[in-house]
Protein backbone atom coordinates (compact mmCIF):
# COMPACT_ATOMS: atom_id res chain seq x y z
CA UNK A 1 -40.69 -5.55 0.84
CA UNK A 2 -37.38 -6.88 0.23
CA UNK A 3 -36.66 -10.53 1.84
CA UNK A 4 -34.24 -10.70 4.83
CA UNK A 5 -30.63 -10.46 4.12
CA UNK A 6 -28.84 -14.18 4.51
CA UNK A 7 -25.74 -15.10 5.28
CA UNK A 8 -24.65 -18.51 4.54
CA UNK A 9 -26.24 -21.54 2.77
CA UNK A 10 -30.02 -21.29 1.66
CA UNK A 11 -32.12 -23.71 4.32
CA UNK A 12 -36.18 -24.65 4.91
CA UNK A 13 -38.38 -21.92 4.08
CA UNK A 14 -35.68 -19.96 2.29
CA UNK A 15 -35.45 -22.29 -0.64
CA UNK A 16 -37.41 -20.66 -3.26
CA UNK A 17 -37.77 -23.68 -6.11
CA UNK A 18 -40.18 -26.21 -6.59
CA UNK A 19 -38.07 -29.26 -6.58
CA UNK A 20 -34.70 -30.06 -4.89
CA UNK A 21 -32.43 -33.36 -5.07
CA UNK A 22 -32.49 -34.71 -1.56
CA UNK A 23 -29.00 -36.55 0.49
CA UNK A 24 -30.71 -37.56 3.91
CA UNK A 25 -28.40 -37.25 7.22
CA UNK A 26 -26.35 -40.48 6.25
CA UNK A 27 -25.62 -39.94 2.97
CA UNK A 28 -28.29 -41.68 0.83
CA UNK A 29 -29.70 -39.94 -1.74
CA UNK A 30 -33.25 -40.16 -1.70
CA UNK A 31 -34.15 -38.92 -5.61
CA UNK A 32 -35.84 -35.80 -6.62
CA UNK A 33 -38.95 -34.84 -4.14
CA UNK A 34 -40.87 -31.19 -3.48
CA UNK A 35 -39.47 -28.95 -1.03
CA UNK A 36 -42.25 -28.71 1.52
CA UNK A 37 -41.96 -32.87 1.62
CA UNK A 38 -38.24 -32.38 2.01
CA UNK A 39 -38.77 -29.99 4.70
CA UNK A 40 -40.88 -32.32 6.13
CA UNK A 41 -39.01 -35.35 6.32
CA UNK A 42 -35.59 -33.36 7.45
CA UNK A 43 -38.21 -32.30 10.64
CA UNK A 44 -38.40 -35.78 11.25
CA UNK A 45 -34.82 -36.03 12.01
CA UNK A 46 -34.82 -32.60 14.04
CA UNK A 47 -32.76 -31.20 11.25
CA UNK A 48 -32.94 -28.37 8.43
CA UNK A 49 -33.12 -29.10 4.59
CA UNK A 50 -29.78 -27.03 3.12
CA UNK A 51 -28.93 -26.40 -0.22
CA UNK A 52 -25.77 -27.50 -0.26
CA UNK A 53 -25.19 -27.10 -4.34
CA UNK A 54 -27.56 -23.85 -5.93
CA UNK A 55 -26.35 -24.29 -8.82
CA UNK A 56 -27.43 -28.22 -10.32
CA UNK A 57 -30.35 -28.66 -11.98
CA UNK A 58 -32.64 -29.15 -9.78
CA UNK A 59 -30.65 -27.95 -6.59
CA UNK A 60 -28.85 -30.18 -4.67
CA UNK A 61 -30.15 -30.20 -0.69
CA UNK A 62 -28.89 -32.15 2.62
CA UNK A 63 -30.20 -32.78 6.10
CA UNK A 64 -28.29 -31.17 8.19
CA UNK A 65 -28.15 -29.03 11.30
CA UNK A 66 -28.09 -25.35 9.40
CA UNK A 67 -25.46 -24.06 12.52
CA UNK A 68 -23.79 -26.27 12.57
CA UNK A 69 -22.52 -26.26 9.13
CA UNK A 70 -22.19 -22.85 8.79
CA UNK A 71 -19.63 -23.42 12.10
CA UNK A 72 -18.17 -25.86 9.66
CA UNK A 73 -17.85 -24.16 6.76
CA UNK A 74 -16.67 -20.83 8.88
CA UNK A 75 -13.78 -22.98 10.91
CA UNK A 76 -12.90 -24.28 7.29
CA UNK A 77 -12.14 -20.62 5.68
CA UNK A 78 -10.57 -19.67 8.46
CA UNK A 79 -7.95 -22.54 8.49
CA UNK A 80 -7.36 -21.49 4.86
CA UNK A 81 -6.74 -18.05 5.67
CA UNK A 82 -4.33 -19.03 8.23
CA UNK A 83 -2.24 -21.33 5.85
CA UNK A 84 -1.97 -18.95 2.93
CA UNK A 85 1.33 -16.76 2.28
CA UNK A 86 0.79 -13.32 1.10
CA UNK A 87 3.09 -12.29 -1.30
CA UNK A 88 5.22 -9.31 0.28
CA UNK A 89 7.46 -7.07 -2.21
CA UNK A 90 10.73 -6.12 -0.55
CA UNK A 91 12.44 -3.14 -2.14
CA UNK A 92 16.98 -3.93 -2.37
CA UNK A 93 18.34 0.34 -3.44
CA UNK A 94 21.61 0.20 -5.19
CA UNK A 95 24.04 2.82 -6.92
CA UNK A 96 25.12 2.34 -10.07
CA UNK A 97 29.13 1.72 -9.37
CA UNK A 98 28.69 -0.57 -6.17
CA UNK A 99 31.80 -1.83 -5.28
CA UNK A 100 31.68 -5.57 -5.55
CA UNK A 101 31.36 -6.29 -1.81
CA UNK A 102 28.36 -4.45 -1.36
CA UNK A 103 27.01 -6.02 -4.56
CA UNK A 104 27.39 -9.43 -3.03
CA UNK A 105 25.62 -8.25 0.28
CA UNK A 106 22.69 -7.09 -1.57
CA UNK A 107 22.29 -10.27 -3.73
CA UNK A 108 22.73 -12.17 -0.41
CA UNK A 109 19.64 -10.32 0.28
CA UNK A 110 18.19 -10.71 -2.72
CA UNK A 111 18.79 -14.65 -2.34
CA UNK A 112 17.30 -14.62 0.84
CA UNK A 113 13.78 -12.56 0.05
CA UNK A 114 12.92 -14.87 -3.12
CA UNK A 115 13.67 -17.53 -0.82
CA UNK A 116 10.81 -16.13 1.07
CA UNK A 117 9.37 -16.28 -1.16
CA UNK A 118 8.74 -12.28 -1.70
CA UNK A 119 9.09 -10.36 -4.84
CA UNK A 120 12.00 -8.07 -4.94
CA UNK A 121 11.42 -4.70 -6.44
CA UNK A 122 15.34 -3.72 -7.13
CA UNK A 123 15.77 0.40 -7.39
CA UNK A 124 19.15 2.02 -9.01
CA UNK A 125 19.24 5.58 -8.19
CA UNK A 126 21.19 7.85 -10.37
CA UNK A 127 22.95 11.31 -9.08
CA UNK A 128 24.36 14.30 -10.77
CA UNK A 129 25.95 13.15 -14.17
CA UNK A 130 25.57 9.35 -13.69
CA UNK A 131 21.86 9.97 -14.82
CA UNK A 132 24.00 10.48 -18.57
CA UNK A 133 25.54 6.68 -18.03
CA UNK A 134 22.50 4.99 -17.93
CA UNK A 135 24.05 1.73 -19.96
CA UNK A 136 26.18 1.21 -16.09
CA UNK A 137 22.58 1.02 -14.78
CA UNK A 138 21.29 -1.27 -17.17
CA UNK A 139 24.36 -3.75 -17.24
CA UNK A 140 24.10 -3.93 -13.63
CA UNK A 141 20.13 -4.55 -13.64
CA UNK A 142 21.53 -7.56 -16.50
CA UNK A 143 24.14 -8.85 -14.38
CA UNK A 144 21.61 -9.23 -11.31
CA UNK A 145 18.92 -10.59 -13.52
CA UNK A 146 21.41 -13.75 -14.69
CA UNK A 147 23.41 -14.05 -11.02
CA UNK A 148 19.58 -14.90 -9.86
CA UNK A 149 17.99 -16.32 -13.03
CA UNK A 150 18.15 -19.97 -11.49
CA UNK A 151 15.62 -19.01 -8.20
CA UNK A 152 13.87 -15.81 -9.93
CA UNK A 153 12.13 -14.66 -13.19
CA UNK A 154 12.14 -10.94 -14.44
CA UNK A 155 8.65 -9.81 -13.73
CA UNK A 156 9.29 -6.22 -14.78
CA UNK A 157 12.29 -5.20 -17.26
CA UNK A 158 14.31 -2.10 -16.62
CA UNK A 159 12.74 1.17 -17.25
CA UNK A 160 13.65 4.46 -15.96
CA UNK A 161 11.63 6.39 -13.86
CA UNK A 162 12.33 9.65 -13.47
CA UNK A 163 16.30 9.88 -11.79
CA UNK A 164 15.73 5.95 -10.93
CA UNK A 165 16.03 2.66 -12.60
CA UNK A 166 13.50 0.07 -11.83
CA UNK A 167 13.41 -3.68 -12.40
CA UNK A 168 10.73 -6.55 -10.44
CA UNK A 169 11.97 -10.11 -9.72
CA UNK A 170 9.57 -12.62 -8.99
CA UNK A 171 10.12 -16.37 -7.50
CA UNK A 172 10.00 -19.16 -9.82
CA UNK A 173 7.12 -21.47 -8.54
């Protein structure tokens, strides 16, 4: 029969080696001693024996209160879920012979997403017989590229897909 499934740090009975490094409840570390004397001792103190680092040789343990830390450790990962940005990509469409006011509007845009810090996936879309200019499209994906070369890098160059023209700017860290 398989054992229980665990979530969270290994504690008491669930530690399966011989041996275990041993940091009692104030921080001292009391040397290398066998688990059922560890388990004993952290009794004492009305608290569990937790392997706090699997991976030393032999395993590191600590006297602590097993819910407690898991509360910890829990509270912790949740703070650090709550603080990190997730990288969005926001898509700016263009034409290839936009008039120079509505270029400016859409780099203002542009501007203001890698500010976001967001990627910006930029789309030209070709109709009729501009799909046989495809040099306008590339010259504009150029002149975008340099007007934002001091806040973004090119993540993805130019490339034509299908009757559209695709390029991916990315925020310079």
């Amino acid at each position: 029969m398989a054992p229980p499934a665990m979530n969270g740090p290994r504690h008491n009975e669930f530690i399966q080696v011989p041996k275990v490094r041993v940091i009692d409840h104030e921080g001292e570390n009391l040397g290398v001693m066998y688990t059922r004397e560890a388990i004993e001792q952290a009794a004492e103190y009305g608290l569990d024996l937790v392997e706090v680092s699997p991976n030393a040789d032999p395993p590191v343990c600590k006297f602590l209160d097993v819910g407690k830390y898991k509360y910890e450790a829990q509270k912790k990962a949740n703070q650090a879920r709550k603080t990190q940005k997730t990288q969005e990509i926001k898509e700016i469409k263009m034409r290839p012979n936009i008039d120079d006011h509505d270029y400016e509007t859409k780099m203002k845009n542009v501007r203001k997403f890698i500010g976001d810090g967001d990627k910006v996936k930029l789309t030209l879309r070709f109709r009729g017989r501009e799909l046989s200019h495809g040099q306008l499209g590339m010259a504009l994906l150029q002149r975008v590229a340099e007007d934002v070369q001091e806040e973004a890098k090119v993540e993805s160059y130019p490339r034509m897909e299908g009757r559209q023209m695709l390029m991916v700017l990315a925020p310079k860290s």
